[in-house]
N, C-alpha and C. Protein backbone atom coordinates (compact mmCIF):
# COMPACT_ATOMS: atom_id res chain seq x y z
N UNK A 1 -11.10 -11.17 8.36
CA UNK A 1 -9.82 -10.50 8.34
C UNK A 1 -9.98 -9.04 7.96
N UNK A 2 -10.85 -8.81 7.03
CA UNK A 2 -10.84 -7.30 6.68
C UNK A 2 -11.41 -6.82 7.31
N UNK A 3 -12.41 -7.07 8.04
CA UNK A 3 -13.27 -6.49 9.39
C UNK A 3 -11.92 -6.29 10.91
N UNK A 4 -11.20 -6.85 10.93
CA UNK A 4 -10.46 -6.92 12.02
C UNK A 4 -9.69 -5.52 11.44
N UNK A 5 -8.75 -5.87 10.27
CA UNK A 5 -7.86 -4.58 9.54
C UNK A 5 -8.50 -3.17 9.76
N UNK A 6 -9.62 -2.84 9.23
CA UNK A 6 -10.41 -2.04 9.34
C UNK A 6 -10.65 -1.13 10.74
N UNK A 7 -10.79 -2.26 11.84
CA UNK A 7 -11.02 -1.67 13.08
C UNK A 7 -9.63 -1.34 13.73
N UNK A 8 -8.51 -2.01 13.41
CA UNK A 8 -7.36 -2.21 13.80
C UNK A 8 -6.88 -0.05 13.16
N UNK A 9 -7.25 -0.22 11.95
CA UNK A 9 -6.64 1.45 11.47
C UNK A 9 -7.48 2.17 11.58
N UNK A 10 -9.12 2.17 12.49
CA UNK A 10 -9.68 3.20 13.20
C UNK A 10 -9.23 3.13 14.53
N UNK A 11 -8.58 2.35 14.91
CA UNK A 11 -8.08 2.33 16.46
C UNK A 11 -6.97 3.09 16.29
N UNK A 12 -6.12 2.92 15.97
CA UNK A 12 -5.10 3.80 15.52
C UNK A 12 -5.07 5.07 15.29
N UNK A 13 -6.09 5.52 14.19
CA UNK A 13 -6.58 6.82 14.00
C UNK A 13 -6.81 7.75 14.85
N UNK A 14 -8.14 7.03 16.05
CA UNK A 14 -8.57 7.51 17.00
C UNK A 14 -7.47 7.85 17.69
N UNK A 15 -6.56 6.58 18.17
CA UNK A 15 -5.48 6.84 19.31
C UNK A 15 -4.67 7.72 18.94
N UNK A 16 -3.88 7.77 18.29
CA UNK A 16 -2.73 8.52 17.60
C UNK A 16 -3.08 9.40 17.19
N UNK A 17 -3.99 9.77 16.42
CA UNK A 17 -4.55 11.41 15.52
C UNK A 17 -3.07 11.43 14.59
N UNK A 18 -2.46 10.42 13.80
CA UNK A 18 -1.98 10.60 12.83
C UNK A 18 -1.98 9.87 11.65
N UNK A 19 -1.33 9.79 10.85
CA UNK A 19 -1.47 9.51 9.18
C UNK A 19 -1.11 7.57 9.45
N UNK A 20 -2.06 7.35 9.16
CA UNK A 20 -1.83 5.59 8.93
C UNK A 20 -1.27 5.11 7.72
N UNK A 21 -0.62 4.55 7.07
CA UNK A 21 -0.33 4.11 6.10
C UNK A 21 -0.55 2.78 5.72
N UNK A 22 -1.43 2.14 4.95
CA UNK A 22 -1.69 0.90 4.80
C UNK A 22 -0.99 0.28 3.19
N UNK A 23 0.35 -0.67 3.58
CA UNK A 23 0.79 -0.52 1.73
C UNK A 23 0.58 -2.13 1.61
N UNK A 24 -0.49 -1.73 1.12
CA UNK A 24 -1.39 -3.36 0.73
C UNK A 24 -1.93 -3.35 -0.80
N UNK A 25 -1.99 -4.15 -2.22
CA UNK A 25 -2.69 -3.48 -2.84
C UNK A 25 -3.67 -4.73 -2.86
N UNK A 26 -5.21 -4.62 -2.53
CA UNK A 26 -6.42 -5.27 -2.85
C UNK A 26 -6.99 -6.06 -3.83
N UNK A 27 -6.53 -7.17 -4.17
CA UNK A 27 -6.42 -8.31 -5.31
C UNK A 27 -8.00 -8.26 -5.77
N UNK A 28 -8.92 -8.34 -3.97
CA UNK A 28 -9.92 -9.07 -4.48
C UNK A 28 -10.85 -7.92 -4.02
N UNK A 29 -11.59 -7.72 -4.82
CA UNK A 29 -12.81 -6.75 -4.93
C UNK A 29 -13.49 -6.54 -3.81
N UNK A 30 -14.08 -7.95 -3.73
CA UNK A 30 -15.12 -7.62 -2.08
C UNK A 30 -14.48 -7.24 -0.69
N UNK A 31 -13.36 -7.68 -1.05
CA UNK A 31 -12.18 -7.44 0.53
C UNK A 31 -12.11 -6.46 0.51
N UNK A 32 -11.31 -5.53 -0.43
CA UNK A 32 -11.13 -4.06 -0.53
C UNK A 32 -12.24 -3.35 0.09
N UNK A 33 -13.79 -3.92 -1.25
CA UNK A 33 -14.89 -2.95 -1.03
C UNK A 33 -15.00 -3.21 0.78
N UNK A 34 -15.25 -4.36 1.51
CA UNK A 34 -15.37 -4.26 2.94
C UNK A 34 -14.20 -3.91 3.98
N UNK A 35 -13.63 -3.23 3.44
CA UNK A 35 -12.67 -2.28 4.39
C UNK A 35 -12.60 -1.08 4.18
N UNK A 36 -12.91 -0.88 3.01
CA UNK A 36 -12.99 0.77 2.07
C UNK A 36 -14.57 1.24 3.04
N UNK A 37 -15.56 0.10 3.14
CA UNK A 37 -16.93 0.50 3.44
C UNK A 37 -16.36 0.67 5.57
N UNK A 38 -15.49 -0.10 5.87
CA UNK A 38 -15.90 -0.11 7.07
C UNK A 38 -15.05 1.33 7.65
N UNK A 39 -14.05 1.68 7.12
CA UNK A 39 -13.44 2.65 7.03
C UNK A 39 -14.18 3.93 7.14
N UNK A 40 -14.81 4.13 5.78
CA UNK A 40 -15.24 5.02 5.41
C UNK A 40 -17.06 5.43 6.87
N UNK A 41 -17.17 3.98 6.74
CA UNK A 41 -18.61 4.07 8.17
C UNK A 41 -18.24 4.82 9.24
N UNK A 42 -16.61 4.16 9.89
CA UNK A 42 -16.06 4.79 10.95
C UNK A 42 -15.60 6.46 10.96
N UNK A 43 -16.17 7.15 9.37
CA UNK A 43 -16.20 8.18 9.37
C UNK A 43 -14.71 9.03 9.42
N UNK A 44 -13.72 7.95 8.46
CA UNK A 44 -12.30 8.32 7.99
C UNK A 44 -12.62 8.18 6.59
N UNK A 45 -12.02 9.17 5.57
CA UNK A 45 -12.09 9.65 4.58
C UNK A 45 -10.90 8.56 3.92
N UNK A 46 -11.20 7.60 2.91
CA UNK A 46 -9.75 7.05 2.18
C UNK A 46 -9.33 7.11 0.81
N UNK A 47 -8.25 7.31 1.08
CA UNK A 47 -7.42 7.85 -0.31
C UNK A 47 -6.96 6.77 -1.18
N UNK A 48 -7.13 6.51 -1.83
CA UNK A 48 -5.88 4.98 -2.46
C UNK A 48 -5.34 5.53 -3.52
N UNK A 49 -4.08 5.09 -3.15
CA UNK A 49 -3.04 5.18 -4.30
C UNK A 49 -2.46 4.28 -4.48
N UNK A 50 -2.36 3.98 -6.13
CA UNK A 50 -1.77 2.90 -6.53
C UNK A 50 -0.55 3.15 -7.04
N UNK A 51 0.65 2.29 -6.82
CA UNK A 51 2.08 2.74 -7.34
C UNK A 51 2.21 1.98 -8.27
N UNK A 52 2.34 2.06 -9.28
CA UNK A 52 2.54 1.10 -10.39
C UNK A 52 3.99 0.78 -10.93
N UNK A 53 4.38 -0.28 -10.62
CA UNK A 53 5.88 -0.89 -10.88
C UNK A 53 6.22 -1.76 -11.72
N UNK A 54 6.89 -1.47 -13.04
CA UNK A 54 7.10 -2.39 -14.09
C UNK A 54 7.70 -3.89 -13.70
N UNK A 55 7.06 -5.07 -13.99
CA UNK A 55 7.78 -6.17 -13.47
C UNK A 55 9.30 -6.98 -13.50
N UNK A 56 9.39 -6.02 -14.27
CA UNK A 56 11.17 -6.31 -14.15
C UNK A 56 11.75 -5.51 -13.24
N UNK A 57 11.08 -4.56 -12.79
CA UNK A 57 11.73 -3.79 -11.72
C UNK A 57 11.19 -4.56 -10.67
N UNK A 58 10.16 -5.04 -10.43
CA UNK A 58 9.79 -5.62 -9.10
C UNK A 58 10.73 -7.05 -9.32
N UNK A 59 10.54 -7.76 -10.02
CA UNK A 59 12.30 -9.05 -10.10
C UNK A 59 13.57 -8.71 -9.73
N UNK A 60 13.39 -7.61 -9.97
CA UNK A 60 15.26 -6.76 -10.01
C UNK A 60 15.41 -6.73 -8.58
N UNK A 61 14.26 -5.88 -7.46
CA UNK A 61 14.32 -5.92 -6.60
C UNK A 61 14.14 -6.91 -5.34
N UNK A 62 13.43 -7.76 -5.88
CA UNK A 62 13.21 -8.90 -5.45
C UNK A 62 14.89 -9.99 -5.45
N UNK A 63 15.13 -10.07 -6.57
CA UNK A 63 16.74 -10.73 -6.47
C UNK A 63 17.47 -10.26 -5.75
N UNK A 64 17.59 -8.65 -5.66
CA UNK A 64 18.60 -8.43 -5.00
C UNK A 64 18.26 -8.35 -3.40
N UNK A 65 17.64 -8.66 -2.86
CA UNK A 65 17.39 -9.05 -1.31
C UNK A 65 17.49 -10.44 -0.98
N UNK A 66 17.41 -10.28 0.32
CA UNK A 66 18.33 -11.11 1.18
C UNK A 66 17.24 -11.87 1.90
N UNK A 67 16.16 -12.50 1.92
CA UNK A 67 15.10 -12.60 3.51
C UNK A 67 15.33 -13.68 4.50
N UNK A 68 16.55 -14.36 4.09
CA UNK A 68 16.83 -15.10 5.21
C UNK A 68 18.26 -15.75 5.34
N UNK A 69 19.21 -14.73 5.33
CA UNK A 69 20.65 -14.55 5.02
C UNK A 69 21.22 -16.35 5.32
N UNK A 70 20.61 -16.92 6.51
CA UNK A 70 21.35 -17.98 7.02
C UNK A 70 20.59 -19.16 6.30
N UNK A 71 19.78 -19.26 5.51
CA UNK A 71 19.35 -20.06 4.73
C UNK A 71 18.67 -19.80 3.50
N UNK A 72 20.02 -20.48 2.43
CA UNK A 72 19.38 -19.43 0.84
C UNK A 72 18.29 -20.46 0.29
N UNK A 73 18.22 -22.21 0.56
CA UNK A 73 17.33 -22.57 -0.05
C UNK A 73 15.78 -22.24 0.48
N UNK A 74 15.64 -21.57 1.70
CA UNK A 74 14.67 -20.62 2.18
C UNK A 74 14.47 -19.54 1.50
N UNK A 75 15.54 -18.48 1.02
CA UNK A 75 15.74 -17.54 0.70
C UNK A 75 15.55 -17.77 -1.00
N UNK A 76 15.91 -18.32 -1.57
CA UNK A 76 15.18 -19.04 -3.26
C UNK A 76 13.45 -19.32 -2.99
N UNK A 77 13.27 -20.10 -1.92
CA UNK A 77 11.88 -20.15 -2.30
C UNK A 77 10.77 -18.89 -1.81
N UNK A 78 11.55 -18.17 -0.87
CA UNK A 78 10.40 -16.60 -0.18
C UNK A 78 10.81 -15.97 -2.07
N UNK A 79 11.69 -16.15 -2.47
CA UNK A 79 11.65 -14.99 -3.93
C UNK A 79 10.92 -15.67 -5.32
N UNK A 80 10.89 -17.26 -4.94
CA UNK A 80 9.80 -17.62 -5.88
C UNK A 80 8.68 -17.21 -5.72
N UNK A 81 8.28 -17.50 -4.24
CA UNK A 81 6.66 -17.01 -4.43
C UNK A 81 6.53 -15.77 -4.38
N UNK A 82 7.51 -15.07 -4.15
CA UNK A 82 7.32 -13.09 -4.21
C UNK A 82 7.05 -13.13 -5.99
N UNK A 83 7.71 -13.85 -6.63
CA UNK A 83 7.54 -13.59 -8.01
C UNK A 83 6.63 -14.16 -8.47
N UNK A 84 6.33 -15.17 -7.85
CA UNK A 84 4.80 -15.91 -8.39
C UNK A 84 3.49 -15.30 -8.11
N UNK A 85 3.79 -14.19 -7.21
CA UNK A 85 2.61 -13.30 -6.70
C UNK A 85 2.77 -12.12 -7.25
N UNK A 86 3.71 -11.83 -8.50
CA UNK A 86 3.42 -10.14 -9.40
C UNK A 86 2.46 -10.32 -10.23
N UNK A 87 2.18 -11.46 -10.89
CA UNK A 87 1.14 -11.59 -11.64
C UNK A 87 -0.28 -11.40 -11.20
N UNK A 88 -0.77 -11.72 -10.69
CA UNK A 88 -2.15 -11.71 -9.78
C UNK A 88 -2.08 -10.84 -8.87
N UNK A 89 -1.21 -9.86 -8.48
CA UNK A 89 -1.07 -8.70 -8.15
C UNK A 89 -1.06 -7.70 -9.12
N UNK A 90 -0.53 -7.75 -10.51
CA UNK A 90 -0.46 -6.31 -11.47
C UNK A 90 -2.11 -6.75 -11.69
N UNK A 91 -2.79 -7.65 -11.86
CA UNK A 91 -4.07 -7.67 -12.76
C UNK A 91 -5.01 -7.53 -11.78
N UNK A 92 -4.64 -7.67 -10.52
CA UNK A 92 -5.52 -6.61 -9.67
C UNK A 92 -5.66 -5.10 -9.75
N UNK A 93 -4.73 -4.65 -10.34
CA UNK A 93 -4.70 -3.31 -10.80
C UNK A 93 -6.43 -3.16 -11.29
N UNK A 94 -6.64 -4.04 -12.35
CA UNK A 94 -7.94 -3.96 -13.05
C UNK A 94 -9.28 -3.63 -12.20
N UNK A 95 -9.24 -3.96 -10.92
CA UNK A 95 -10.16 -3.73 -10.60
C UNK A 95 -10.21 -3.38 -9.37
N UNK A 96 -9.05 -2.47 -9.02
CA UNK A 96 -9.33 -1.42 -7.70
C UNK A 96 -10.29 -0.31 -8.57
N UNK A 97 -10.84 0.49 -7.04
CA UNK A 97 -11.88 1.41 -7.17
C UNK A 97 -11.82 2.26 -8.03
N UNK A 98 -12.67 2.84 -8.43
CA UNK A 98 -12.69 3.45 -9.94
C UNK A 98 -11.84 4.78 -9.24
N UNK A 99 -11.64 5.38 -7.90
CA UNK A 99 -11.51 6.75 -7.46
C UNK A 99 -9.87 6.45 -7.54
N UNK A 100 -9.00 4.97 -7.56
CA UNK A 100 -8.28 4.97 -7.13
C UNK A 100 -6.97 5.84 -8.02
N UNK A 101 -5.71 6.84 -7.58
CA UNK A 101 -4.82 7.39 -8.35
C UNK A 101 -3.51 6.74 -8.59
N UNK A 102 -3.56 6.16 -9.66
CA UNK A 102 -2.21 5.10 -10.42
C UNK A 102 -1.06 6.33 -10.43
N UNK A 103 0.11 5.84 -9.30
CA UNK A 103 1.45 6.84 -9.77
C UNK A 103 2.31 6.22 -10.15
N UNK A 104 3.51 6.51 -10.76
CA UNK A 104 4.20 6.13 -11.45
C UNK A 104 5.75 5.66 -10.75
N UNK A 105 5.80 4.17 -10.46
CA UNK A 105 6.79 3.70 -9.76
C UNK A 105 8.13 3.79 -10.07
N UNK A 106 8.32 4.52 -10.97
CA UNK A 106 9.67 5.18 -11.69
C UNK A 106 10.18 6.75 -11.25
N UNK A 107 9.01 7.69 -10.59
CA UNK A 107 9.39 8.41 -9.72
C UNK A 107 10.14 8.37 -8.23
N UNK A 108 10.48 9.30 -8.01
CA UNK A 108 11.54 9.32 -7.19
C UNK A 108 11.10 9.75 -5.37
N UNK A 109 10.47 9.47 -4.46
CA UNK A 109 10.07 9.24 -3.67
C UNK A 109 9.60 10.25 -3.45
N UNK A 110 10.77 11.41 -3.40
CA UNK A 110 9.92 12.81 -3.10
C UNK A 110 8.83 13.59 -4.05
N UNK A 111 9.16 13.21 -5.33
CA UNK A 111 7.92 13.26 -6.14
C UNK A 111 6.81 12.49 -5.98
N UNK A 112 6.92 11.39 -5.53
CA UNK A 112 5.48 10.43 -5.31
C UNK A 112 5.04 11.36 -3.96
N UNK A 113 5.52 11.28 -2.93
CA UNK A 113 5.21 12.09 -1.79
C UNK A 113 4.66 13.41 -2.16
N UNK A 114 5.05 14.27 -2.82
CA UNK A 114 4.65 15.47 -3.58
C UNK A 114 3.01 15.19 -4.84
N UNK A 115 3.38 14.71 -5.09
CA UNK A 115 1.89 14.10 -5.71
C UNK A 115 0.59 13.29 -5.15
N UNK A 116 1.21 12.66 -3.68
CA UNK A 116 0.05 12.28 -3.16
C UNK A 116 -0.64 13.63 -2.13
N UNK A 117 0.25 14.42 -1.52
CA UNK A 117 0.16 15.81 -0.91
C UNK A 117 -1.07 16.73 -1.97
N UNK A 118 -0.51 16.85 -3.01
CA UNK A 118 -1.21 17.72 -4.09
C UNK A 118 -2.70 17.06 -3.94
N UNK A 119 -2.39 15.44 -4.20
CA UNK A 119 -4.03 15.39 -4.23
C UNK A 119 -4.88 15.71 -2.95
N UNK A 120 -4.40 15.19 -2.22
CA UNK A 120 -4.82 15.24 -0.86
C UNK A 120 -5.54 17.19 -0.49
N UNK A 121 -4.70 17.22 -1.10
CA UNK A 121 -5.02 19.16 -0.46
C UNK A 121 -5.71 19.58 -1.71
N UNK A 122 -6.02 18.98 -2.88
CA UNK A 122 -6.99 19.38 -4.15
C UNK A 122 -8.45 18.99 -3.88
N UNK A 123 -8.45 17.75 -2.62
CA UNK A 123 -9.27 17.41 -1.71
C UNK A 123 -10.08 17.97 -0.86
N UNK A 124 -9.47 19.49 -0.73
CA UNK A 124 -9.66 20.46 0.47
C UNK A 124 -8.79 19.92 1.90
N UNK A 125 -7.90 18.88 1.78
CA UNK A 125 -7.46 18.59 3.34
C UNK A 125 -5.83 18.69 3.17
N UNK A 126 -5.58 19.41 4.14
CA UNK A 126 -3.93 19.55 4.37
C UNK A 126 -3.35 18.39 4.70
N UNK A 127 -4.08 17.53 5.38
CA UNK A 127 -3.56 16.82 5.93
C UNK A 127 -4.01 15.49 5.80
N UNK A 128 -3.34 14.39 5.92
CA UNK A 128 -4.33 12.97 5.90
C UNK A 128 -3.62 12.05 6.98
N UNK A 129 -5.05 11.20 7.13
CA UNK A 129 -4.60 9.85 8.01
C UNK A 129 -4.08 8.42 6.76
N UNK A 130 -3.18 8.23 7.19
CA UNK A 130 -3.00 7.07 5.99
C UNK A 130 -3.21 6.07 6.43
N UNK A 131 -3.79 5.32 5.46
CA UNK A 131 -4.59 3.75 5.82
C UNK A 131 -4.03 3.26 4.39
N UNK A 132 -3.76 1.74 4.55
CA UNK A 132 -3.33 1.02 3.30
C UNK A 132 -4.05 0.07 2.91
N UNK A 133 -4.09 -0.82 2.40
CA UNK A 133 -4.60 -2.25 2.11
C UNK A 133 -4.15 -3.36 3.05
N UNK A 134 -5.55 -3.95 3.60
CA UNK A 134 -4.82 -5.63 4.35
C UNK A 134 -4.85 -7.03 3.44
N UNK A 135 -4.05 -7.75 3.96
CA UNK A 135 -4.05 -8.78 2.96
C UNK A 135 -2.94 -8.80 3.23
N UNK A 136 -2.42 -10.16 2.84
CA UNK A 136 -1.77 -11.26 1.98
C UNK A 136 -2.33 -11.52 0.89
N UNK A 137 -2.84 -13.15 0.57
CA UNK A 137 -3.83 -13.21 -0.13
C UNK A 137 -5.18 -13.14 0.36
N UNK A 138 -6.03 -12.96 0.09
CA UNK A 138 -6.46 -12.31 -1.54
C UNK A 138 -5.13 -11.07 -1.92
N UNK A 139 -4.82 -10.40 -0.78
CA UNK A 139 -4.14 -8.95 -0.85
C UNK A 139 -2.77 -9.38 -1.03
N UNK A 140 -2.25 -8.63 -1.33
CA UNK A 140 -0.69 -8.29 -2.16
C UNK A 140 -0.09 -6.80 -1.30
N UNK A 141 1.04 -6.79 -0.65
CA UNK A 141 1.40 -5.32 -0.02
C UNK A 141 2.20 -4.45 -1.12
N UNK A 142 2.24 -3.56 -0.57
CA UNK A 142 2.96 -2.79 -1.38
C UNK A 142 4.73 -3.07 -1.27
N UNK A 143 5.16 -3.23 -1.82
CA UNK A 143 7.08 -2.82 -2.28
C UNK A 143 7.67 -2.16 -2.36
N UNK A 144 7.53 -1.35 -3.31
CA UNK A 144 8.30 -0.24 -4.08
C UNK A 144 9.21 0.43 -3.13
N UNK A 145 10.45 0.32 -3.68
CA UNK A 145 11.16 1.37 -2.78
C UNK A 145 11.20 2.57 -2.66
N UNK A 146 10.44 3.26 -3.61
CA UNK A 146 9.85 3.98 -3.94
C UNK A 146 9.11 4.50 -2.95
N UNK A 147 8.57 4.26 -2.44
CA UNK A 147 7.41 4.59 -1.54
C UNK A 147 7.55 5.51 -0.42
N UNK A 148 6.82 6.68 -0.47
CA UNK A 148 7.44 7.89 0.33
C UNK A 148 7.91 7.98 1.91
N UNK A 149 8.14 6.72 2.24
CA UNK A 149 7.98 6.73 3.98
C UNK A 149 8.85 8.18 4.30
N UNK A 150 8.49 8.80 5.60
CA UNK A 150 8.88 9.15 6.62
C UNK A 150 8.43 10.92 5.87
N UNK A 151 7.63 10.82 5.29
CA UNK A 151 7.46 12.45 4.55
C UNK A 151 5.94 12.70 5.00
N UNK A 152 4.98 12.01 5.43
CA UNK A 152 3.92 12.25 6.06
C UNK A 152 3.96 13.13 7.49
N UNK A 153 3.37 14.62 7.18
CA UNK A 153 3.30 14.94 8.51
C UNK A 153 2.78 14.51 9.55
N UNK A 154 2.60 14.15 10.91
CA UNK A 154 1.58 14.32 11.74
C UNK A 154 -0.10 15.14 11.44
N UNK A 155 -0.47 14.16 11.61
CA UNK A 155 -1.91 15.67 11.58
C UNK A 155 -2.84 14.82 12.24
N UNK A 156 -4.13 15.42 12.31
CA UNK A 156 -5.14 15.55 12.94
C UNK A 156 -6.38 15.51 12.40
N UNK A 157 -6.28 15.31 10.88
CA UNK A 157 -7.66 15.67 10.22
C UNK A 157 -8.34 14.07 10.20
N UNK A 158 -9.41 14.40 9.38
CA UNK A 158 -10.15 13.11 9.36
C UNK A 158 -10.21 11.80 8.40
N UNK A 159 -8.71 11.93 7.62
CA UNK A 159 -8.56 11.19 6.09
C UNK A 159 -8.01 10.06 6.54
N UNK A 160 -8.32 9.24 5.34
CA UNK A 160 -6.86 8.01 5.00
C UNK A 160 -6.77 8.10 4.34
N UNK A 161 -5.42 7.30 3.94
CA UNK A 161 -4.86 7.35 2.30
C UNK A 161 -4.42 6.24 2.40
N UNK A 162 -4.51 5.51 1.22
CA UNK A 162 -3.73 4.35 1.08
C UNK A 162 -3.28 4.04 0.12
N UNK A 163 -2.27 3.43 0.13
CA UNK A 163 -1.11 3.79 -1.48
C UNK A 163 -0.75 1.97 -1.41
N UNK A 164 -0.67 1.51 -2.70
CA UNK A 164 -0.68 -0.10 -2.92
C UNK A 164 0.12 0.09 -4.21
N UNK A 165 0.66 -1.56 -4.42
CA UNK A 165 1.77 -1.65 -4.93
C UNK A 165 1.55 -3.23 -5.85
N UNK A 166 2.20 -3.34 -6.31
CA UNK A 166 1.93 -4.99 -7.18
C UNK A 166 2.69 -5.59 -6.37
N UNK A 167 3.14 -5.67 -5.06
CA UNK A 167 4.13 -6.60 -4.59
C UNK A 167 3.69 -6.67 -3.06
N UNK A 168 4.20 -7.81 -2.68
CA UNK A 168 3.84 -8.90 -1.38
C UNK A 168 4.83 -8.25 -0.13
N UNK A 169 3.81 -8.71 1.27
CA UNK A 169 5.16 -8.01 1.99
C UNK A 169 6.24 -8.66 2.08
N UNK A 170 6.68 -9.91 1.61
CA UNK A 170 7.63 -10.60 1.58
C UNK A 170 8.85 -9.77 0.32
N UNK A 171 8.08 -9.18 -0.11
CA UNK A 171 8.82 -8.31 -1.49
C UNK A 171 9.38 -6.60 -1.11
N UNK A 172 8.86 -6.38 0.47
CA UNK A 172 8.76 -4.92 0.49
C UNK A 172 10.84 -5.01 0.33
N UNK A 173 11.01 -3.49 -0.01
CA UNK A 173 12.46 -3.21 0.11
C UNK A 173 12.63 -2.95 1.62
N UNK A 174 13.86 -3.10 1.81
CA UNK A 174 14.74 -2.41 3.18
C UNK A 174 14.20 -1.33 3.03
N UNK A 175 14.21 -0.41 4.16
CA UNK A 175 13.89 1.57 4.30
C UNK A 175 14.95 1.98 4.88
């Protein structure tokens, strides 16, 4: 699976010449390390960012969605296991890559967007390709509503970035 992910967001890269975004966060060590490695072979630069979201905020958000309006005893059990998966998602925190930059899921989108920019260009690159984390399990996606969509320019350079979250895609918010 992470060999497929991997080739799947250099195909992309190549095709498109723009910013990939991968909002996955990497539970399990060796998965990460073999997509971070196959990535990085295919000669795309990756960024990871981690959004860090207090777990009552990820419950809060989690209750208040909807994932399957026409059936709630469906809709009770997609938010059990969204909540049964913050745990073994925050303590993956512990052991993403040592390079990886923890932001603060209490900022306000355009500040997270503004802080991943800064690093990116403290990098020497104006610009990045964004790549995220794959997974389910082992992997966990990112949530946060937080999360800067639609503020990535277009570009052309040779990066990824990938920004991860303590929460499942079953957990992501509406955009």
């Amino acid at each position: 699976m992470a060999a497929g992910f991997a080739s799947l967001a250099v195909g992309l890269v190549e095709e498109y010449h723009r910013p990939v975004l991968v909002p996955m966060t990497p539970v399990d060590p060796a998965y990460a390390g073999e997509i971070f490695s196959a990535l990085k072979d295919a000669g795309i630069d990756v960024h990871h960012f981690f959004l860090k979201v207090p777990r009552e905020v990820l419950e809060k958000r989690i209750d208040g969605r909807s994932f399957t309006p026409d059936d709630p005893e469906q809709d009770e059990r997609i938010r059990r296991w969204c909540k049964d998966r913050i745990e073994p998602c925050m303590a993956g925190a512990d052991t993403l890559p040592s390079d990886t930059v923890v932001l603060d899921g209490e900022l306000t989108p355009q500040e997270l967007a503004d802080q991943v920019r800064a690093r990116i260009r403290a990098g020497g690159q104006a610009g990045a390709r964004l790549a995220r984390w794959p997974g389910q399990t082992p992997l966990c996606w990112n949530s946060a509503a937080s999360t800067p969509r639609g503020v990535w320019p277009p570009t052309t350079s040779d990066q990824t970035v990938s920004f991860s979250s303590g929460l499942s895609a079953a957990q992501r918010d509406d955009r």
